[in-house]
N, C-alpha and C. Protein backbone atom coordinates (compact mmCIF):
# COMPACT_ATOMS: atom_id res chain seq x y z
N UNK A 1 -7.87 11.99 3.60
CA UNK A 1 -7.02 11.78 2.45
C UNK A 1 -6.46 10.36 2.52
N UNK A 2 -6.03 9.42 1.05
CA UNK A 2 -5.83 8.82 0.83
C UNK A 2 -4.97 8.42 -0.13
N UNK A 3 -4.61 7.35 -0.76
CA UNK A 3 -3.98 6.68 -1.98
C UNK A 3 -3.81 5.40 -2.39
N UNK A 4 -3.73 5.25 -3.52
CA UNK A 4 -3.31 4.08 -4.16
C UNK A 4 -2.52 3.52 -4.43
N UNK A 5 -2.07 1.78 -4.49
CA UNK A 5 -0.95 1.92 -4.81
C UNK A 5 -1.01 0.53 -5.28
N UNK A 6 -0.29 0.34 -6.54
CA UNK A 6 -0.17 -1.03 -7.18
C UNK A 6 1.38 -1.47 -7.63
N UNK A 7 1.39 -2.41 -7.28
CA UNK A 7 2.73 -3.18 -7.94
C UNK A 7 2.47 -4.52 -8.60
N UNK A 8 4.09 -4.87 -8.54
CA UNK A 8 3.65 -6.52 -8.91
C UNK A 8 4.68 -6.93 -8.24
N UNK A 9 4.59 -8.22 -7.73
CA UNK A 9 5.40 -9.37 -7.09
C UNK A 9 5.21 -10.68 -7.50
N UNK A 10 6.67 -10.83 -7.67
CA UNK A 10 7.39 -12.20 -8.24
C UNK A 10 7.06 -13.27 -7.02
N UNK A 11 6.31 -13.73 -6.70
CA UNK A 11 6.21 -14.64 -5.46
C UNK A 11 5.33 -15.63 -6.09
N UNK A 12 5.66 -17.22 -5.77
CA UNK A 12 4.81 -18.33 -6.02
C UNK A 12 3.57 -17.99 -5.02
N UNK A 13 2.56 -18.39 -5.49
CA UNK A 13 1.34 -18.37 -4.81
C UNK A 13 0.89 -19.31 -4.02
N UNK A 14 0.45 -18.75 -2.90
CA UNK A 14 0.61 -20.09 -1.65
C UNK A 14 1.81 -20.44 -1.38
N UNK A 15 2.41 -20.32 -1.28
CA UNK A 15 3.59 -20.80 -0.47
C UNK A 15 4.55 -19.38 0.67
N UNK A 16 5.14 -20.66 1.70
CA UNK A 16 5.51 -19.65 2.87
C UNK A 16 6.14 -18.24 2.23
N UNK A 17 7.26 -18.16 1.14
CA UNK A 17 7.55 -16.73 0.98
C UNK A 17 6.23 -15.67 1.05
N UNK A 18 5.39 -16.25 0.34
CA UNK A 18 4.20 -15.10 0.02
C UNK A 18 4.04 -14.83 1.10
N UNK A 19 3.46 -15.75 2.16
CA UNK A 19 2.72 -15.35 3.72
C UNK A 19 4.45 -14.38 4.31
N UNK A 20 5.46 -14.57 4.58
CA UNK A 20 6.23 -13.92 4.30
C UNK A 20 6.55 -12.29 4.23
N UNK A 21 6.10 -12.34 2.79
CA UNK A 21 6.02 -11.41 2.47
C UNK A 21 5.19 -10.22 2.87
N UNK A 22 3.69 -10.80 2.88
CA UNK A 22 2.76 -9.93 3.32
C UNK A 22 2.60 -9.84 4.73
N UNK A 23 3.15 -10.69 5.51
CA UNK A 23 3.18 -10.51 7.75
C UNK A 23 4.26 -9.68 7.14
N UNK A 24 5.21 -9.49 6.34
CA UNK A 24 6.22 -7.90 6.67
C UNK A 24 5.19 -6.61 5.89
N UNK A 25 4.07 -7.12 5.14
CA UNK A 25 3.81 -5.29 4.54
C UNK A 25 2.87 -5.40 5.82
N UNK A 26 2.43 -6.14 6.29
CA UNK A 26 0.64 -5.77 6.84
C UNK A 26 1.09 -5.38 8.31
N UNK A 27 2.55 -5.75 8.71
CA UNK A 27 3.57 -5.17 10.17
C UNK A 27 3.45 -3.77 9.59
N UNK A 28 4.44 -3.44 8.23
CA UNK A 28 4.46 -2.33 8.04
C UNK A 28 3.37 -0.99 8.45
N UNK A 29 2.17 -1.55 7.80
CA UNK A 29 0.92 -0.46 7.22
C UNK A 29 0.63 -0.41 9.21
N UNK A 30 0.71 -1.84 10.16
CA UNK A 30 0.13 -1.39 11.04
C UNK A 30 0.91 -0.52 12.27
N UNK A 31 2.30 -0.70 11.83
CA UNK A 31 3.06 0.38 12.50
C UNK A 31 3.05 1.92 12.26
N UNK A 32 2.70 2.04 10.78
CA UNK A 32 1.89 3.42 10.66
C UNK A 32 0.50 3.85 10.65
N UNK A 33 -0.29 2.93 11.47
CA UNK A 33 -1.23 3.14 11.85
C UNK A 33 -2.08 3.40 10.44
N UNK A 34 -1.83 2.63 9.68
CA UNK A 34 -2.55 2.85 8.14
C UNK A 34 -3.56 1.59 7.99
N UNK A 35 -4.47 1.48 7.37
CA UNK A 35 -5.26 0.37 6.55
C UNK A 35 -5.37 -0.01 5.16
N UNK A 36 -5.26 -0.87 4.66
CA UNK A 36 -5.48 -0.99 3.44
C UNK A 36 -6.73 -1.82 3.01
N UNK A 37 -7.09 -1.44 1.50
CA UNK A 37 -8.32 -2.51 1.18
C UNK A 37 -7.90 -2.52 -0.17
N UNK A 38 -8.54 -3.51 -0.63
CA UNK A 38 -7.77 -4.08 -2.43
C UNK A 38 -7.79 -5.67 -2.25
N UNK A 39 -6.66 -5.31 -2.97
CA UNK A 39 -6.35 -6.93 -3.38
C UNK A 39 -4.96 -6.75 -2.85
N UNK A 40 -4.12 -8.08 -3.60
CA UNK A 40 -2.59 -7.75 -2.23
C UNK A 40 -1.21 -7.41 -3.38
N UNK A 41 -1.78 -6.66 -4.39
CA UNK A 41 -0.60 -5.69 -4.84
C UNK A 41 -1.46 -4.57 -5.76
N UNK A 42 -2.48 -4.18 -4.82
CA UNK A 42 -3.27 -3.32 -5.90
C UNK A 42 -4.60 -2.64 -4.72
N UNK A 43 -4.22 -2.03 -3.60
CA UNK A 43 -4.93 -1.41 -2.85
C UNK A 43 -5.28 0.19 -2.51
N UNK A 44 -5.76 0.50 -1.40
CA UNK A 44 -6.07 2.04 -1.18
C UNK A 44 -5.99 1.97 0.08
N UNK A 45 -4.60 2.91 0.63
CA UNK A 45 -4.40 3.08 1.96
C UNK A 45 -4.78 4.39 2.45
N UNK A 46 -5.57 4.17 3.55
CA UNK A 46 -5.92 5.47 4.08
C UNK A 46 -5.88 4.97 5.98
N UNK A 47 -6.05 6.02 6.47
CA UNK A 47 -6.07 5.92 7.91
C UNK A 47 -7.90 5.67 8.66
N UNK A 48 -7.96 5.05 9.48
CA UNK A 48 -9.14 5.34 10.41
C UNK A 48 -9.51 6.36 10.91
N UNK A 49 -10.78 6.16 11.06
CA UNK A 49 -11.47 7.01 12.15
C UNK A 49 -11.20 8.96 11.67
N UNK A 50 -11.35 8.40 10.24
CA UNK A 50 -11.89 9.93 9.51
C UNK A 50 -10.44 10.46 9.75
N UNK A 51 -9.13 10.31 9.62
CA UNK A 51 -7.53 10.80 9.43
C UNK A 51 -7.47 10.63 8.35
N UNK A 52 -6.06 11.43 8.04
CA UNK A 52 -5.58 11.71 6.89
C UNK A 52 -4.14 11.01 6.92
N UNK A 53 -3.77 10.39 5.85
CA UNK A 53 -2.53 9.94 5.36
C UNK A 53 -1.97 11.18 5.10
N UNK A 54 -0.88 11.05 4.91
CA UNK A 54 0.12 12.35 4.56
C UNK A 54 1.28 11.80 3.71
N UNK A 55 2.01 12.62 2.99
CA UNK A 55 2.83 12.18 1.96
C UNK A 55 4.10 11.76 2.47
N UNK A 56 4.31 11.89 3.69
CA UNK A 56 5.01 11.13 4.09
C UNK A 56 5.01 9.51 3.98
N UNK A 57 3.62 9.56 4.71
CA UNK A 57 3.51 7.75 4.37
C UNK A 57 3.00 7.01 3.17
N UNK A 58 2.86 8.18 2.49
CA UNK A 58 3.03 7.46 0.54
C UNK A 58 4.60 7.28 0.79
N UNK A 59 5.45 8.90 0.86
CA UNK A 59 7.01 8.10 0.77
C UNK A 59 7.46 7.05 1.05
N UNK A 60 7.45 6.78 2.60
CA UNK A 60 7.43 5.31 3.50
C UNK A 60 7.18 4.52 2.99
N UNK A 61 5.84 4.12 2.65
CA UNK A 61 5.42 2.76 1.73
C UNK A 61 6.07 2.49 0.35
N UNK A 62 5.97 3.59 -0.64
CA UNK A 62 6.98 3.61 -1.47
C UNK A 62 8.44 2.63 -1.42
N UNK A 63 8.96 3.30 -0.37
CA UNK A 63 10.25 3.13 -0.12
C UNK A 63 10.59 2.00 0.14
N UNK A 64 9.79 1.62 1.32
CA UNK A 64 9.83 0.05 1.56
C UNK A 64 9.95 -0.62 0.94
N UNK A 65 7.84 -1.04 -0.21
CA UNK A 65 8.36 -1.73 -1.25
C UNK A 65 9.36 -1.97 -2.15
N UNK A 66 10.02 -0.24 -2.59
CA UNK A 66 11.15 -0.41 -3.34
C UNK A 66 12.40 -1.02 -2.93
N UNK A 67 12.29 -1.60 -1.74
CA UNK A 67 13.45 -1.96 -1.01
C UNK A 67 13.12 -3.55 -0.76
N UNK A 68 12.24 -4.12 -1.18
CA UNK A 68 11.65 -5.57 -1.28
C UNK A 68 12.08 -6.22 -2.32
N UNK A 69 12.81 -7.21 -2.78
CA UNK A 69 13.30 -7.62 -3.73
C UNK A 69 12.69 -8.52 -4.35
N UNK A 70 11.33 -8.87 -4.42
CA UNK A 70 10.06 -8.96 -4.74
C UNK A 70 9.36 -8.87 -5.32
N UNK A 71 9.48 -7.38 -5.38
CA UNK A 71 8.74 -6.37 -5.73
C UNK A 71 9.02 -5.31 -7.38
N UNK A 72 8.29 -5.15 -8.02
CA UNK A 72 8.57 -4.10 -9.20
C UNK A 72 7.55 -3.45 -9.90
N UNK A 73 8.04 -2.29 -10.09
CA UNK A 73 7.05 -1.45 -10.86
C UNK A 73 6.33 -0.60 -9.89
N UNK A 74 6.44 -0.42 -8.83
CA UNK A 74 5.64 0.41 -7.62
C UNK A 74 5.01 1.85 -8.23
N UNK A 75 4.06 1.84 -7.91
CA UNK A 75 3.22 3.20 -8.50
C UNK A 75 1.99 3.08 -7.26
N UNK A 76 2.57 4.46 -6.74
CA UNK A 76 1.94 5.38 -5.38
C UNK A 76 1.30 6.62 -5.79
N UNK A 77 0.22 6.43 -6.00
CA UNK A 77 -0.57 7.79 -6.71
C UNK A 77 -1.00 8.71 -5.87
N UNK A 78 -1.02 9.78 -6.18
CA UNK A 78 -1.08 11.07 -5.50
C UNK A 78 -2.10 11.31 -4.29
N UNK A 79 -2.32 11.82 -3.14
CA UNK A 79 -3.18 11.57 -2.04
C UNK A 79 -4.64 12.24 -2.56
N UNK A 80 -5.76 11.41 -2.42
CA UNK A 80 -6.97 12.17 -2.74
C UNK A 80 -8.03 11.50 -1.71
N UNK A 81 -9.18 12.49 -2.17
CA UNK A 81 -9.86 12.90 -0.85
C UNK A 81 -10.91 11.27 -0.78
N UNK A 82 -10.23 10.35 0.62
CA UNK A 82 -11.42 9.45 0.47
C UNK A 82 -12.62 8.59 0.62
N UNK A 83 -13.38 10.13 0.71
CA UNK A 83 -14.80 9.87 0.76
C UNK A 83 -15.46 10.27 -0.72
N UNK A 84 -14.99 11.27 -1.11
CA UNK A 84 -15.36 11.95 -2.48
C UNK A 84 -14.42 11.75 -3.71
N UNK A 85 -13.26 11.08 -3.70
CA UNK A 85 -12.41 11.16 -4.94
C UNK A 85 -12.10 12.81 -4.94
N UNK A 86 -11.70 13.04 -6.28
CA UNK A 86 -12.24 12.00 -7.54
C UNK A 86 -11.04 11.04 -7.33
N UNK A 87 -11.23 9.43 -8.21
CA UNK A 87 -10.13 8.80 -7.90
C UNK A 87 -9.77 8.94 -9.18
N UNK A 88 -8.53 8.96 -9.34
CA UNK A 88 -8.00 9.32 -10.69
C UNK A 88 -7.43 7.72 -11.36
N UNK A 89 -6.96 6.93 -10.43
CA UNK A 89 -6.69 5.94 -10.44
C UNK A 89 -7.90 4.58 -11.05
N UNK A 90 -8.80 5.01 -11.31
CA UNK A 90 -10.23 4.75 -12.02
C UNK A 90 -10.00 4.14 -13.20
């Protein structure tokens, strides 16, 4: 199991805030032992080695971002299966 999750961030591009910004999500995802793939406000986090995310760490990530002042509009879509979808997020 897996999910999606897109936002948007107010950050100039290239410059130190951005790098910043993302050494605190990419600390985050690797303290919960999560991965992501995407782009860098529009990815799909799931775990390695055939694990499951749990809705806990949709909450977590959620939360975080919402706690980034950065950050707006956060949308964490529901956990689905990901090898097979379906992705609804499509």
């Amino acid at each position: 199991m897996g999910f999606h999750v897109d936002f948007k961030v107010d950050i100039p591009a290239n410059s130190e805030v951005e790098d910043a910004f993302f050494d605190k999500l990419f600390d985050f995802v690797d303290e919960r032992e999560l991965s992501i793939g995407g782009n860098m406000s529009n990815f799909y986090v799931s775990r390695g080695e055939r694990n499951s995310t749990t809705d806990a760490d949709r909450e977590a990530l959620s939360h975080w971002l919402q706690q980034q002042p950065e950050v707006s509009a956060v949308r964490v879509w529901p956990l689905d299966d990901t090898w097979h979808g379906p992705f609804k997020w499509l």
